[in-house]
N, C-alpha and C. Protein backbone atom coordinates (compact mmCIF):
# COMPACT_ATOMS: atom_id res chain seq x y z
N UNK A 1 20.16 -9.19 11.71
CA UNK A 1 20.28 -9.80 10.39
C UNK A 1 19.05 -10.67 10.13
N UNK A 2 18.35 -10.25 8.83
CA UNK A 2 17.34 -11.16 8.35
C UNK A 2 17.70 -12.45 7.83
N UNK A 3 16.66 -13.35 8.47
CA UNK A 3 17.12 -15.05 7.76
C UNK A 3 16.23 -14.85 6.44
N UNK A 4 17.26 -16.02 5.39
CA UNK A 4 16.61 -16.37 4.41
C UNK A 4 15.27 -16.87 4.59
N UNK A 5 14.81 -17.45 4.86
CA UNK A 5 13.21 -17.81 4.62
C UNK A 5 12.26 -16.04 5.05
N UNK A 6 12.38 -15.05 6.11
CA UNK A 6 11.99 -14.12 6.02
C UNK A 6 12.26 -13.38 4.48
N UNK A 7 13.31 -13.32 4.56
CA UNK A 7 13.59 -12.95 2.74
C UNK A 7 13.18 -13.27 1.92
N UNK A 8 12.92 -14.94 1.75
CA UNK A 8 12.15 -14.91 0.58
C UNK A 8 10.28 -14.80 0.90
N UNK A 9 10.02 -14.66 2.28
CA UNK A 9 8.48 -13.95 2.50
C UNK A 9 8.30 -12.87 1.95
N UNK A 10 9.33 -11.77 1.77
CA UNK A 10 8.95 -10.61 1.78
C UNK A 10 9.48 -10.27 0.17
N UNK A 11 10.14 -11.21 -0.30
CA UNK A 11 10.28 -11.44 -1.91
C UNK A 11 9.20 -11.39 -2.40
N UNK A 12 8.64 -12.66 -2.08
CA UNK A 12 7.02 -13.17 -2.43
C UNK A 12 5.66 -11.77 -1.99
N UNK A 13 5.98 -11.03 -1.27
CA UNK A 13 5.35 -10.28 -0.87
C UNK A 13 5.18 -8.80 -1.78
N UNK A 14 6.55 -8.61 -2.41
CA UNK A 14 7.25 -7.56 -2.53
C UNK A 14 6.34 -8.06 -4.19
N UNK A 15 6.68 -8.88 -4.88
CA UNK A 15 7.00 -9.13 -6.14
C UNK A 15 5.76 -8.76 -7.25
N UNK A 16 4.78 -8.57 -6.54
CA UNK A 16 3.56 -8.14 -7.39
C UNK A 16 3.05 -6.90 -6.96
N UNK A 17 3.89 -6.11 -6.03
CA UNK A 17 3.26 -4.86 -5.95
C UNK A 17 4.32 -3.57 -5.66
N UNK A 18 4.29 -3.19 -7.34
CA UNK A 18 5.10 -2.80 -7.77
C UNK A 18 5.13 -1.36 -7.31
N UNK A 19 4.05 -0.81 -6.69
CA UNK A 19 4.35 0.65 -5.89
C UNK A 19 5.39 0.87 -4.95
N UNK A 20 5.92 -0.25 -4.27
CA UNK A 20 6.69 -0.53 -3.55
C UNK A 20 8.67 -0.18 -4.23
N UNK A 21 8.55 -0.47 -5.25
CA UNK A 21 9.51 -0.57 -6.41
C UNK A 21 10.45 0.35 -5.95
N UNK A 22 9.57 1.63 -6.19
CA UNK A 22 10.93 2.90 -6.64
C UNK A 22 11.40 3.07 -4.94
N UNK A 23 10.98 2.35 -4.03
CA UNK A 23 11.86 2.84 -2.77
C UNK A 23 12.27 1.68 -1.87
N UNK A 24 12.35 0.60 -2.70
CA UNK A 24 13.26 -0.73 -2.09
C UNK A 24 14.14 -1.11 -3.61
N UNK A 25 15.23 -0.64 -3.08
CA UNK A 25 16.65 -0.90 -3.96
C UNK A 25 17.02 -2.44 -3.98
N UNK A 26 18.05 -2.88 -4.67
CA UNK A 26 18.02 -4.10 -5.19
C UNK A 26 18.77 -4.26 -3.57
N UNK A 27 19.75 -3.58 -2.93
CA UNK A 27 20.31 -4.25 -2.36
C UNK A 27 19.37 -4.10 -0.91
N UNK A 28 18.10 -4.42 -0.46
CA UNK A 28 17.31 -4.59 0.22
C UNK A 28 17.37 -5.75 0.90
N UNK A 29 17.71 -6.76 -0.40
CA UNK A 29 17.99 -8.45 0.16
C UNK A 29 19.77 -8.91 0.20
N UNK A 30 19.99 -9.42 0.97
CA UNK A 30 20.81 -9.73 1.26
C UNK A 30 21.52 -11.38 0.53
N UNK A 31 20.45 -12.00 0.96
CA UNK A 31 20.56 -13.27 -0.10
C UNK A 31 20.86 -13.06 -1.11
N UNK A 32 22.12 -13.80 -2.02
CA UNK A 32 22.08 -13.11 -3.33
C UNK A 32 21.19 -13.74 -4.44
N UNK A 33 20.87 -14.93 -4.27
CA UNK A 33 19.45 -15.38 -5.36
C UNK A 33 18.52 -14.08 -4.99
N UNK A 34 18.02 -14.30 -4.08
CA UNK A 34 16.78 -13.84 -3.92
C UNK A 34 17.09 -11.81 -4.28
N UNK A 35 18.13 -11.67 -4.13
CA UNK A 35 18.28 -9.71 -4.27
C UNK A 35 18.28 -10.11 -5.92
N UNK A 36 18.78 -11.06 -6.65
CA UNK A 36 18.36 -11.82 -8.00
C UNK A 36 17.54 -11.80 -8.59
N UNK A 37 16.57 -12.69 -8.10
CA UNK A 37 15.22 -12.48 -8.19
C UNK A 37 14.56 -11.29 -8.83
N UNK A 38 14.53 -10.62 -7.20
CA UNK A 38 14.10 -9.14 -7.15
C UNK A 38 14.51 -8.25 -8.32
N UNK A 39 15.64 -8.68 -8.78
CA UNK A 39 16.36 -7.81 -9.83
C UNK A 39 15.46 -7.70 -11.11
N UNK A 40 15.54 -9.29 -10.98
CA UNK A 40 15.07 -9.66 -12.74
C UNK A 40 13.00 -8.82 -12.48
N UNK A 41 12.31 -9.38 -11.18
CA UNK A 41 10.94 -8.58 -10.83
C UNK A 41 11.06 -6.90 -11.46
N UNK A 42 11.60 -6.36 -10.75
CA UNK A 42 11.77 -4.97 -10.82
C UNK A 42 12.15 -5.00 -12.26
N UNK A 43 13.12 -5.13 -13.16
CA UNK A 43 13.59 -4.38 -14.46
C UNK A 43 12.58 -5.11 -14.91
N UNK A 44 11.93 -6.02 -15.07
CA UNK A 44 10.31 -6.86 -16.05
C UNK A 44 9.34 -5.36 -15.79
N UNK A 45 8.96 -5.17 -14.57
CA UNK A 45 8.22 -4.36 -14.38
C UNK A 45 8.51 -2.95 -15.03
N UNK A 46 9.58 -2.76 -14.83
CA UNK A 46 10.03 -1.43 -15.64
C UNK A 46 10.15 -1.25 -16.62
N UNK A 47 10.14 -2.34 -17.44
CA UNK A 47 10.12 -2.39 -18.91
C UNK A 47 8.60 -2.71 -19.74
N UNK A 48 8.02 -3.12 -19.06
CA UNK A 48 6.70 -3.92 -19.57
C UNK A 48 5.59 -2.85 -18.84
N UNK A 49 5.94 -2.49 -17.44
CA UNK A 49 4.37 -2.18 -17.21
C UNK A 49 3.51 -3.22 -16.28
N UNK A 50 3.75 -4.68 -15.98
CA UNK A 50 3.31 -5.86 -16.11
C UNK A 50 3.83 -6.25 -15.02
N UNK A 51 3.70 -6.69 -14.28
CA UNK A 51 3.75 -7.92 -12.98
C UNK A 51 4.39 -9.41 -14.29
N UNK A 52 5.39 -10.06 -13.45
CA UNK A 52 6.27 -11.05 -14.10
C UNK A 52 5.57 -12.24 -13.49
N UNK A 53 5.17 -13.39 -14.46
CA UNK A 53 4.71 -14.46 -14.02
C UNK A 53 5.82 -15.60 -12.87
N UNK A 54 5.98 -16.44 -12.83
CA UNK A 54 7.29 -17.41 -12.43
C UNK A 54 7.60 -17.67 -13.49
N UNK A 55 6.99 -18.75 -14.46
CA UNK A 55 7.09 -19.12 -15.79
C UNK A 55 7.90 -18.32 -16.63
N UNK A 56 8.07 -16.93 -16.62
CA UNK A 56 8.61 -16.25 -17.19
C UNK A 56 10.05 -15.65 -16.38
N UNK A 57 10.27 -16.10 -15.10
CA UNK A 57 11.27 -15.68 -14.65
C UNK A 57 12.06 -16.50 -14.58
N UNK A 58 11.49 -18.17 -14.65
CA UNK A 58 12.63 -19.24 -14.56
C UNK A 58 13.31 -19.15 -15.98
N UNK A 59 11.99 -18.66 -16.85
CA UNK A 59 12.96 -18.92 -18.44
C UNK A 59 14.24 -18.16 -18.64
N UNK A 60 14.15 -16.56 -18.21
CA UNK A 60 14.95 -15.72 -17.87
C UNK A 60 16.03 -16.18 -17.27
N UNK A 61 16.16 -17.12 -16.45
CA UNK A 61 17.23 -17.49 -15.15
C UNK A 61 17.63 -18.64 -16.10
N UNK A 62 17.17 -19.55 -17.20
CA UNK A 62 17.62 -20.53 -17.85
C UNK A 62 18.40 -20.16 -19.14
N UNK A 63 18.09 -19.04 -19.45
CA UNK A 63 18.49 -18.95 -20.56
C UNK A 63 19.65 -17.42 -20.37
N UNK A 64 20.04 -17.74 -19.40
CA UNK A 64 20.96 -16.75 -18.76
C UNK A 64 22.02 -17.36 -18.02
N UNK A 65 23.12 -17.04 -18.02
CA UNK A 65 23.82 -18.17 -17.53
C UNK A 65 24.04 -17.11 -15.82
N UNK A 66 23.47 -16.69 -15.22
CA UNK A 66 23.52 -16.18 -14.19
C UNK A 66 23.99 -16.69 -12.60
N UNK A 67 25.06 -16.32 -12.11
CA UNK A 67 25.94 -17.36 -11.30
C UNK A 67 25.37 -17.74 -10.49
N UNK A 68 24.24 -16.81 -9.57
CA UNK A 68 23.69 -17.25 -8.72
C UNK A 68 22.49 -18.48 -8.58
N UNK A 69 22.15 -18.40 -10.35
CA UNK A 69 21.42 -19.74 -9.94
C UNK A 69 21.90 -20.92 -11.48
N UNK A 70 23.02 -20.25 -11.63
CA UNK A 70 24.05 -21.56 -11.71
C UNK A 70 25.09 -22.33 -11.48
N UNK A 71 25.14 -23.82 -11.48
CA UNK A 71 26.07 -24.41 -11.04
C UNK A 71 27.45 -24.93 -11.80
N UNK A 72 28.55 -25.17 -11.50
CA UNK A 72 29.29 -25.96 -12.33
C UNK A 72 29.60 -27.19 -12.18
N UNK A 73 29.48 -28.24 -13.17
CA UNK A 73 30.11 -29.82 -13.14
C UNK A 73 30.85 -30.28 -12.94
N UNK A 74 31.23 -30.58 -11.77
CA UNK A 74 32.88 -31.09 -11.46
C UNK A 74 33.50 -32.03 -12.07
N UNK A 75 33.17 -32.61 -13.20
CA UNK A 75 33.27 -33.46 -13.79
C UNK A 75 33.69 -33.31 -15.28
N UNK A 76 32.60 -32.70 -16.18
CA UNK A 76 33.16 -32.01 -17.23
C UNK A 76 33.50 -30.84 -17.36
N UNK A 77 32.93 -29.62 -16.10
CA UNK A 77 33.41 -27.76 -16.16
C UNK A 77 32.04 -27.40 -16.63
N UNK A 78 31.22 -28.23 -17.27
CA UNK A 78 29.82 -27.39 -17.83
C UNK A 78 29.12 -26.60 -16.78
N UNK A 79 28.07 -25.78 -17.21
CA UNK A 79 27.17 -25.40 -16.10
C UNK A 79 25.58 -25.80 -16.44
N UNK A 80 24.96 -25.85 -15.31
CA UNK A 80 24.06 -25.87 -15.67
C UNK A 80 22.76 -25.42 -14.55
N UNK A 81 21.49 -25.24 -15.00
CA UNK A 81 21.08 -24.54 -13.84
C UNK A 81 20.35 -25.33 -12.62
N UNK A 82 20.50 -24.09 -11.80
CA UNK A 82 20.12 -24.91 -10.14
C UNK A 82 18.50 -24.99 -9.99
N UNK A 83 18.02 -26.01 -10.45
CA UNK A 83 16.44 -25.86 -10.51
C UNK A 83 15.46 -26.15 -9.06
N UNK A 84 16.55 -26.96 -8.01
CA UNK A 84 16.20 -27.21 -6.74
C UNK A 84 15.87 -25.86 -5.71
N UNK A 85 17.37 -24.96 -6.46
CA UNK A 85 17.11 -23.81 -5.71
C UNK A 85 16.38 -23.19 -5.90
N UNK A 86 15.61 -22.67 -7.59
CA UNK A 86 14.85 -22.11 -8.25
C UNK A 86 13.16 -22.55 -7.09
N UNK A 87 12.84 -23.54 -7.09
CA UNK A 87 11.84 -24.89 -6.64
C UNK A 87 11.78 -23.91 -5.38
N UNK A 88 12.92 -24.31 -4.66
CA UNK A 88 12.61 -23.81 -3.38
C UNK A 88 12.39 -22.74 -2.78
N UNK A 89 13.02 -21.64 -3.51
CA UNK A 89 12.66 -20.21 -3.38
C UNK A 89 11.15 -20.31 -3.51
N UNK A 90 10.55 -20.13 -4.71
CA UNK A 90 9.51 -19.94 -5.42
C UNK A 90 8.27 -21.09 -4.85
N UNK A 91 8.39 -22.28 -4.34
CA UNK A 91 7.50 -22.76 -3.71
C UNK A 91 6.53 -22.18 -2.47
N UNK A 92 7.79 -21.14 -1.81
CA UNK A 92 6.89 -20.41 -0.97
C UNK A 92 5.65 -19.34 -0.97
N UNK A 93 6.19 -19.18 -2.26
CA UNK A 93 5.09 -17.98 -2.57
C UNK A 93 3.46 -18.64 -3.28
N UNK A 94 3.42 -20.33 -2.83
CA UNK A 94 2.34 -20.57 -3.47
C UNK A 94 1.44 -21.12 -1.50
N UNK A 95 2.30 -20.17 -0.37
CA UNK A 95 2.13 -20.38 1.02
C UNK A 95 0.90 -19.53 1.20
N UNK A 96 0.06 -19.72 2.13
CA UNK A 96 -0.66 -18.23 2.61
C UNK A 96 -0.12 -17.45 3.94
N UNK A 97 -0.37 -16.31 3.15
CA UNK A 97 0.16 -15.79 3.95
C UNK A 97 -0.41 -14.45 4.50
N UNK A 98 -0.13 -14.00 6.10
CA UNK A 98 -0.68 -13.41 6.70
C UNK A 98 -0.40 -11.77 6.03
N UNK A 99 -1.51 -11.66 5.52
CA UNK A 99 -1.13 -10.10 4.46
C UNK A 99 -0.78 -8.94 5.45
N UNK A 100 -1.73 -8.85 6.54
CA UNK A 100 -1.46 -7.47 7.06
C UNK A 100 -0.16 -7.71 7.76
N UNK A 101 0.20 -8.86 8.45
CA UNK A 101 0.79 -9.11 9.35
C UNK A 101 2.49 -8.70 8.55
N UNK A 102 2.19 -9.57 7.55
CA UNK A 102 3.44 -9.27 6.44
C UNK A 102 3.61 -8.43 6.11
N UNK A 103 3.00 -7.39 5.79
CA UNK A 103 2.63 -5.91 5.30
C UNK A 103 3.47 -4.95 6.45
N UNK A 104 3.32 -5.35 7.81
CA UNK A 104 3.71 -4.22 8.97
C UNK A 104 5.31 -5.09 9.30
N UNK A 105 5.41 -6.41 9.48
CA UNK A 105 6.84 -6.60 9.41
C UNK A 105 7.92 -6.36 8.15
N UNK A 106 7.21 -6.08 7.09
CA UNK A 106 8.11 -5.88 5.70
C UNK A 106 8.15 -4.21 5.89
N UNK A 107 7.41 -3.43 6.17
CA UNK A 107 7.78 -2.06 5.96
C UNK A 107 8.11 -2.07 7.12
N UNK A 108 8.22 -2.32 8.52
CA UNK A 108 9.18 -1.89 9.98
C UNK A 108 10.55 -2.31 9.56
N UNK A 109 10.77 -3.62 8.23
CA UNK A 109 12.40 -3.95 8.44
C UNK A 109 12.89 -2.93 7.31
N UNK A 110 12.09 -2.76 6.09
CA UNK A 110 12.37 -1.56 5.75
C UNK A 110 13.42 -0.40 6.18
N UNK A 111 12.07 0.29 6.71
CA UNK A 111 12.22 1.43 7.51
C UNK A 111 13.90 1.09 8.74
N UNK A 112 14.18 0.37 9.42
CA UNK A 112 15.11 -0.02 10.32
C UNK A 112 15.95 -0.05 9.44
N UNK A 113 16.21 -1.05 8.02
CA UNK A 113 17.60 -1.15 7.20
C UNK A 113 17.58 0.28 6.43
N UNK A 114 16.98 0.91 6.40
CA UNK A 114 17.33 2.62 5.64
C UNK A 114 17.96 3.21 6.94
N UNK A 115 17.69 2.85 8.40
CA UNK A 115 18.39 3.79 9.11
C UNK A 115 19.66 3.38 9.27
N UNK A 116 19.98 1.54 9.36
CA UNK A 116 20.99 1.38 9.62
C UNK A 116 22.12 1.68 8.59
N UNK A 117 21.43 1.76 6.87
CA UNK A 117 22.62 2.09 6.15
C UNK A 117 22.98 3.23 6.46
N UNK A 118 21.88 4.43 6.68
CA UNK A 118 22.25 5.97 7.23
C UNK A 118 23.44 5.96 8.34
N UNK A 119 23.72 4.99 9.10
CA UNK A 119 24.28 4.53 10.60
C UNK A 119 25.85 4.66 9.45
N UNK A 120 25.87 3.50 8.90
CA UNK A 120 27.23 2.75 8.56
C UNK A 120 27.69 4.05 7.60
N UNK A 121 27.06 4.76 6.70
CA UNK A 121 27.34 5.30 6.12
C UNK A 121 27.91 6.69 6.89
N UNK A 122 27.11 7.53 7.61
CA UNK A 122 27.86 8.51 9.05
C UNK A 122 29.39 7.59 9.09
N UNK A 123 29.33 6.90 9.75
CA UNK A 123 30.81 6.41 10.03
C UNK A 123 31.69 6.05 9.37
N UNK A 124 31.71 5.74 8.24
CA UNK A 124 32.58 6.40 7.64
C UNK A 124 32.85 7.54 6.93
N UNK A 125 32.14 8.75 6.95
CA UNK A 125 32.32 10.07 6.88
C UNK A 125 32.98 10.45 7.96
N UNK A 126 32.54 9.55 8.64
CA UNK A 126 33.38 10.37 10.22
C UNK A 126 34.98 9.88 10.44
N UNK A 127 35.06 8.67 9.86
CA UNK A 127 36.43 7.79 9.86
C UNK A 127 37.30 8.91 8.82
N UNK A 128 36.87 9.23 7.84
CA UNK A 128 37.06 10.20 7.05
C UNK A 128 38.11 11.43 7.82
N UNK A 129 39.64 11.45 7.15
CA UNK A 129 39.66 12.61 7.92
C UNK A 129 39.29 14.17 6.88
N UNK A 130 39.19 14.85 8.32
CA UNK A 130 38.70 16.36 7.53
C UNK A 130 39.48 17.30 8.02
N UNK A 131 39.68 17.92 6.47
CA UNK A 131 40.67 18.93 6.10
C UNK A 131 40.03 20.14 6.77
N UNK A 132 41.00 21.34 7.50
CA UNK A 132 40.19 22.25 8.40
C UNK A 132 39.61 23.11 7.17
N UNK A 133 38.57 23.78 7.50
CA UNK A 133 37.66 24.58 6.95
C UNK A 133 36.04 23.39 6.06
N UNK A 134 36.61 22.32 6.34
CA UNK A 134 35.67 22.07 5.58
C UNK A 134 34.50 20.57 6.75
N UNK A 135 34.35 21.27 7.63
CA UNK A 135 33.73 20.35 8.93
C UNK A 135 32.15 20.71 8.60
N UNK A 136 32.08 22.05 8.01
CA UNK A 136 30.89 21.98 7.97
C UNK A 136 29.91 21.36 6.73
N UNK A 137 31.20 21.42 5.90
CA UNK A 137 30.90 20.41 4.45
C UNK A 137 30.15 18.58 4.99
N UNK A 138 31.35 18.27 5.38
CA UNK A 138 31.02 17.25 5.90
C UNK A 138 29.73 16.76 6.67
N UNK A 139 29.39 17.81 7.56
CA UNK A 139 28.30 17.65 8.57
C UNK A 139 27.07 18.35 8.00
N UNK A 140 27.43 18.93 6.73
CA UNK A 140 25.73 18.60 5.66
C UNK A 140 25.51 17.59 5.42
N UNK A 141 26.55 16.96 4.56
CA UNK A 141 26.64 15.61 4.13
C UNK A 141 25.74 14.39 5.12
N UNK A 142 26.11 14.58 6.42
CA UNK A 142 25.74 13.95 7.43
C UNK A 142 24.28 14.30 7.70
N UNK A 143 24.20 15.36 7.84
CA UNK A 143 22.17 15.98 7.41
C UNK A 143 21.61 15.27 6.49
N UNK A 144 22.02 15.21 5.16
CA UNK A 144 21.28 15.17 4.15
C UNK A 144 21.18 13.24 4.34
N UNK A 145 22.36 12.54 5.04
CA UNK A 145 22.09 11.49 5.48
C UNK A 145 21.03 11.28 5.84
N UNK A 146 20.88 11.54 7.20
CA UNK A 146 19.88 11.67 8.34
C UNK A 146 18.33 11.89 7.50
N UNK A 147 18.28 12.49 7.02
CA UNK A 147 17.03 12.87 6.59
C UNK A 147 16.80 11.74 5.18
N UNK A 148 17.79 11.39 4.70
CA UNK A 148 17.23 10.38 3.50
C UNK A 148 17.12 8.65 4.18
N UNK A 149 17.86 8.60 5.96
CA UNK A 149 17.76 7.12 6.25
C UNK A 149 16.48 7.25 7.14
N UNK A 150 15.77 8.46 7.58
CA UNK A 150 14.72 8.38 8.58
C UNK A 150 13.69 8.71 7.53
N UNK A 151 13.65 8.70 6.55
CA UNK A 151 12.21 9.67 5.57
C UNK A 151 11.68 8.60 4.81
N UNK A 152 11.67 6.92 5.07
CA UNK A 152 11.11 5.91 4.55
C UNK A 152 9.55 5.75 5.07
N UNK A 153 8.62 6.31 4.33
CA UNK A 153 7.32 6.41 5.24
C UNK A 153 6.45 6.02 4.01
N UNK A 154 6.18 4.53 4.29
CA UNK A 154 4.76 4.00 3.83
C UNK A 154 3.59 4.92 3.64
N UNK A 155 3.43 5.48 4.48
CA UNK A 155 1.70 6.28 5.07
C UNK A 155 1.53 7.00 3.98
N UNK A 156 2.54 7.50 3.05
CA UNK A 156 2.47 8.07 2.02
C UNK A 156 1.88 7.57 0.78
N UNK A 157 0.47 8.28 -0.13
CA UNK A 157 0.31 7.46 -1.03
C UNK A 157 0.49 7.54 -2.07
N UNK A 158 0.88 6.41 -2.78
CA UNK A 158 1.88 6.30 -3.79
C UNK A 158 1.26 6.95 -5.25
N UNK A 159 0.01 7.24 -5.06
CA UNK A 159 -0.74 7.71 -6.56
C UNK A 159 -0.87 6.34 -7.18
N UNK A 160 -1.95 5.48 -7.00
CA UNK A 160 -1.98 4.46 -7.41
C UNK A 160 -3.31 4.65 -8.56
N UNK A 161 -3.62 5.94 -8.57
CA UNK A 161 -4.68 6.15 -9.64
C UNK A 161 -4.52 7.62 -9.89
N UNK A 162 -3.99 7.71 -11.30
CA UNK A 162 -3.41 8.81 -11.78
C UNK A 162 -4.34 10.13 -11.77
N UNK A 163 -5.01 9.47 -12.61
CA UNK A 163 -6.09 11.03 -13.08
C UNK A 163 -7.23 11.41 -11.45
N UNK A 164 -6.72 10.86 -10.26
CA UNK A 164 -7.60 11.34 -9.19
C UNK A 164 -6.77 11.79 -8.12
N UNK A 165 -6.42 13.11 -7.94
CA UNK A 165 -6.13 13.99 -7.57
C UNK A 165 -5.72 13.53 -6.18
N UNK A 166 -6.63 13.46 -5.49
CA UNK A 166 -6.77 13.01 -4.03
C UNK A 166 -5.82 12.16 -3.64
N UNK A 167 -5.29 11.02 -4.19
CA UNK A 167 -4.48 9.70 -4.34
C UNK A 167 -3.04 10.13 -4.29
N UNK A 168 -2.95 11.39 -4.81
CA UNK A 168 -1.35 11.73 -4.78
C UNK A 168 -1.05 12.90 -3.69
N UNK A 169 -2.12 12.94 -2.66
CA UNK A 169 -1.59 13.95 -1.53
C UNK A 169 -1.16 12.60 -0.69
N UNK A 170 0.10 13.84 0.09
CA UNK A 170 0.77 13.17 0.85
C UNK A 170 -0.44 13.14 2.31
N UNK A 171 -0.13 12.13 2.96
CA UNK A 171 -1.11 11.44 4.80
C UNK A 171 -0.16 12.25 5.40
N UNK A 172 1.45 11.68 5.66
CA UNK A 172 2.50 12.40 6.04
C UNK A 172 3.42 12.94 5.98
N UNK A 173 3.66 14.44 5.92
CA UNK A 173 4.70 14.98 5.57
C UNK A 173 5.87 15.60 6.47
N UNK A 174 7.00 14.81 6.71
CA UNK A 174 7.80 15.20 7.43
C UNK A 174 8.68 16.30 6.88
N UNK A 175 9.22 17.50 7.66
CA UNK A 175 9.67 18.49 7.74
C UNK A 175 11.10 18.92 8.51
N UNK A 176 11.64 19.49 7.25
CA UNK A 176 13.10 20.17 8.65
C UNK A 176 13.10 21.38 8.01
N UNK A 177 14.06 22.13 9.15
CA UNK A 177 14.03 23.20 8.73
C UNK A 177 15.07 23.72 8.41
N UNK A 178 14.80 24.89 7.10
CA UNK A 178 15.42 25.65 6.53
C UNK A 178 16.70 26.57 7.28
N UNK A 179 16.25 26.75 8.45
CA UNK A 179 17.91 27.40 8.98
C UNK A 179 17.63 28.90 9.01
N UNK A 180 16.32 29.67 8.55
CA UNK A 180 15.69 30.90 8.60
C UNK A 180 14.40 31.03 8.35
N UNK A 181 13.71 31.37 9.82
CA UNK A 181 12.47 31.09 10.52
C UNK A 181 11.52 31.92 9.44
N UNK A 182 11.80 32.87 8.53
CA UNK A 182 10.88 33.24 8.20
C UNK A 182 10.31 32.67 6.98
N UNK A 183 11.79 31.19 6.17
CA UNK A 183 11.45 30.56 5.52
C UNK A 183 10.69 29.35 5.73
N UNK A 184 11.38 28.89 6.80
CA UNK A 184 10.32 27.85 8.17
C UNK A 184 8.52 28.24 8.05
N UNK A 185 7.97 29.82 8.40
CA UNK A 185 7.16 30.08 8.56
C UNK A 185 6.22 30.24 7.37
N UNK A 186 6.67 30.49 6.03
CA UNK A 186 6.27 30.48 4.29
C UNK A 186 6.31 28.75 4.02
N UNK A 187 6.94 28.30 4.67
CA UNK A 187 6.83 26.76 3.85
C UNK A 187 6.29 25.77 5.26
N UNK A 188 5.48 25.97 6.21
CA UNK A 188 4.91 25.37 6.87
C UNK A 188 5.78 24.51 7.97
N UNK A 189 7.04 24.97 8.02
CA UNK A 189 7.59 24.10 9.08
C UNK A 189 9.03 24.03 8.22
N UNK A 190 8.93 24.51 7.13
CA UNK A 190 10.16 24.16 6.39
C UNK A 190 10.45 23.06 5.54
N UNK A 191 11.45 22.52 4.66
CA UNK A 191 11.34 21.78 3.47
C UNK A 191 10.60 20.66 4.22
N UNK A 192 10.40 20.14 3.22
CA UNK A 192 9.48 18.34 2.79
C UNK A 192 10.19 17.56 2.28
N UNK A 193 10.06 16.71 3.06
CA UNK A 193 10.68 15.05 2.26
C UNK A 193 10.44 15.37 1.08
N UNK A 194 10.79 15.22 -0.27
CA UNK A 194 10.60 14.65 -1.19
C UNK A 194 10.26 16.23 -2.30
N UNK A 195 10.16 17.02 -1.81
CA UNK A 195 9.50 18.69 -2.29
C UNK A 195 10.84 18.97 -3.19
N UNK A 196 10.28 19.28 -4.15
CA UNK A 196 11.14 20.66 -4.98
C UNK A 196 11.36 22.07 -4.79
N UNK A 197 11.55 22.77 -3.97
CA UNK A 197 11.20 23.97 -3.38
C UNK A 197 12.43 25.13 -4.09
N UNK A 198 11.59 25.62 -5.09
CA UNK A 198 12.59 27.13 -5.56
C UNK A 198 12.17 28.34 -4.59
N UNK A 199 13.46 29.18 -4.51
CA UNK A 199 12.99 30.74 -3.97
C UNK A 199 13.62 31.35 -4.99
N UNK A 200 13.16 32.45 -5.28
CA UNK A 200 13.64 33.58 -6.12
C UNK A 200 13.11 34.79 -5.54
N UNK A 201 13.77 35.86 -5.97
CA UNK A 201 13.51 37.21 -5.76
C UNK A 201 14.91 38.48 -6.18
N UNK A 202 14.58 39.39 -6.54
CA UNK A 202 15.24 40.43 -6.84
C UNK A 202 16.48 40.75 -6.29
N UNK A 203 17.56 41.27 -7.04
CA UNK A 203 19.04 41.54 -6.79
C UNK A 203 18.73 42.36 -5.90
């Protein structure tokens, strides 16, 4: 289990580089401010195009009555917002910080929490009971697991410059196979992470 202060490193880390986006889901963080945060980062970015200032995320969090970073008055029932917590999150990210170093512990915990949801998720498919004839249903299901909690691979580049060709080949492409060697042998080892792969041919 990650501590909060790692969390909000890799908040601060995460929050301006938005290539990262489409393959760290909101529920990445555990903290619920900070998976918060992240929330309001990501949909700014998705809507705008634009990296989100702070200035513009506290206004968001103020003018929102959002539970996690508000409080209630025990006194009159009002709410109002938690600006200490706001402070303290967000102070860190004005820290320096060790880029590469941060860079290889944020994508190893990554990579580890995609396998462990793959983990929790198997088990209860398996807790699951199964109706006879359909074991092998199930134990696709369990494939298609496997291959979406181990296939988190950085090395891959994200196309960070559209119109240049080069930028959007994959470094690494992991492979399983098709289940018939001669389709294995036409597609280089068999499907690809991430590939669209049609076959067609004649009745």
């Amino acid at each position: 289990m990650i501590n909060q202060n790692k969390e909000i490193t890799f908040f601060h880390y995460l929050k301006n580089k938005p290539e990262y986006f489409s393959n760290i889901e909101y529920d990445f963080f555990k903290d619920p401010s900070i998976k918060c945060l992240y929330g309001i980062v990501k949909a700014f970015y998705n809507k705008f195009k634009k990296n989100i200032t702070d200035d513009i995320i506290e206004n968001i969090l103020k003018n929102r009555v959002i539970k996690e970073f508000h409080s209630k008055d025990e006194i009159d029932g009002s709410t109002y917002f938690n600006q200490a917590l706001f402070d303290t999150i967000m102070s860190q990210g004005h820290k320096e910080l060790d880029e590469e170093h941060t860079k290889f512990e944020f994508e190893e915990y990554a990579k580890n929490q995609r396998t462990w949801d793959a983990v929790e998720s198997i088990i209860g498919i398996m807790n699951e009971t199964v109706i006879a004839g359909k074991v092998d249903e199930r134990n696709s299901r369990i494939r298609d697991i496997i291959i979406k909690g181990t296939s988190l691979n950085f090395d891959d580049d994200l196309g960070s410059n559209f119109r240049d060709a080069t930028k959007h080949q994959s470094i690494a492409k992991k492979r399983f196979s098709t289940g018939y060697e001669y389709f294995d042998e036409c597609l280089d080892g068999g499907f690809g992470v991430g590939e669209l792969v049609c076959i067609a041919g004649h009745d």
